[in-house]
Protein backbone atom coordinates (compact mmCIF):
# COMPACT_ATOMS: atom_id res chain seq x y z
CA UNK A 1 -113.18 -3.99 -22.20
CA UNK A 2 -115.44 -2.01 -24.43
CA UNK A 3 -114.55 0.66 -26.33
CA UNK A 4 -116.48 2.92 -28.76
CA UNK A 5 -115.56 4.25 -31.98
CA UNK A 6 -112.16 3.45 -33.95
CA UNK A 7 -109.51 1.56 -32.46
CA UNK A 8 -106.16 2.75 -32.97
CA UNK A 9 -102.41 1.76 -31.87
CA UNK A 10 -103.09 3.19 -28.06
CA UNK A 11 -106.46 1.01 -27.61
CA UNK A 12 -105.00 -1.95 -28.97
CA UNK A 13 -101.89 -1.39 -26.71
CA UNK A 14 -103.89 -1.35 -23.53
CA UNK A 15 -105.78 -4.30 -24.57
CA UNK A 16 -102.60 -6.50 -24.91
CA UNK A 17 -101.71 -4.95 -21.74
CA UNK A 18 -104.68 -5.00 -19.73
CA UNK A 19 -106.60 -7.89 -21.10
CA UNK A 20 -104.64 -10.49 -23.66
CA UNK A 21 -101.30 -10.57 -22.30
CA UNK A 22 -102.06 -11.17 -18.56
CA UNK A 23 -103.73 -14.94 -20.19
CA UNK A 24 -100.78 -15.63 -22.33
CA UNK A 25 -97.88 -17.85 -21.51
CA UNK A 26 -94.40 -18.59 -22.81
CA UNK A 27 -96.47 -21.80 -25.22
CA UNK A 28 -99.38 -19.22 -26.57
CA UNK A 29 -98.86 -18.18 -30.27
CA UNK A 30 -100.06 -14.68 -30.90
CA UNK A 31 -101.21 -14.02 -34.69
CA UNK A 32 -101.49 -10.52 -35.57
CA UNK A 33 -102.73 -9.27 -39.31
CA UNK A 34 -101.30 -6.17 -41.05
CA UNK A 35 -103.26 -3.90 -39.35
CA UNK A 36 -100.75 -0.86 -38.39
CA UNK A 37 -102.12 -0.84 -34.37
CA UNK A 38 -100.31 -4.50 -34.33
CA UNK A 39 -97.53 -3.02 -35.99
CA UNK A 40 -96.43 -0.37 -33.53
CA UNK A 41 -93.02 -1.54 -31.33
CA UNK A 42 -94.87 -1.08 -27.69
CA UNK A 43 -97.14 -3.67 -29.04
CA UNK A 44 -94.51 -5.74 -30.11
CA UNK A 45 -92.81 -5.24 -27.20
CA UNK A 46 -95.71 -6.01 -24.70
CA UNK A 47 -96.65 -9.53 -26.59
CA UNK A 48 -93.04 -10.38 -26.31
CA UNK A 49 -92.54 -10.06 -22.36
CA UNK A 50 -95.07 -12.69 -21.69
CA UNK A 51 -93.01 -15.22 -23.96
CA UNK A 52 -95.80 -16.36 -26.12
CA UNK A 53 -94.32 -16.47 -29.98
CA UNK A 54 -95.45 -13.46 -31.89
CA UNK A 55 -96.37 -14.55 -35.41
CA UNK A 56 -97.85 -11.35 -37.92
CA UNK A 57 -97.76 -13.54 -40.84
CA UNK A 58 -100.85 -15.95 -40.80
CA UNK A 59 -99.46 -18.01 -43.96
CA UNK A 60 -96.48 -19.26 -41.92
CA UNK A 61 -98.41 -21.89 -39.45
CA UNK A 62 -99.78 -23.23 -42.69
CA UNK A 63 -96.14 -24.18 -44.42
């Protein structure tokens, strides 16, 4: 998947969609920054049906 230009919350959406979230499974950790496209609910949403562990804050798998 290429795409040009700035990536906002609708790119990134279609890329967990289309392209990340058909590879993950229910043992796959997903790290997201604070970026506000990995913020937005659908993404959220769309990690979480595959059952891989959604984790937006990096520091944690180092306590």
């Amino acid at each position: 998947m290429t795409l040009d230009g700035a990536r906002g919350g609708v790119a990134f959406l279609t890329y967990v969609e289309l392209v990340l979230g058909p590879t993950l499974s229910p043992r796959n950790v997903v790290v997201m920054d604070n970026l506000p496209a990995h913020k937005l609910p659908a993404v959220r949403a769309a990690t979480g049906r595959t059952g891989a562990t959604l984790n937006s804050n990096c520091t944690d798998l180092f306590k």
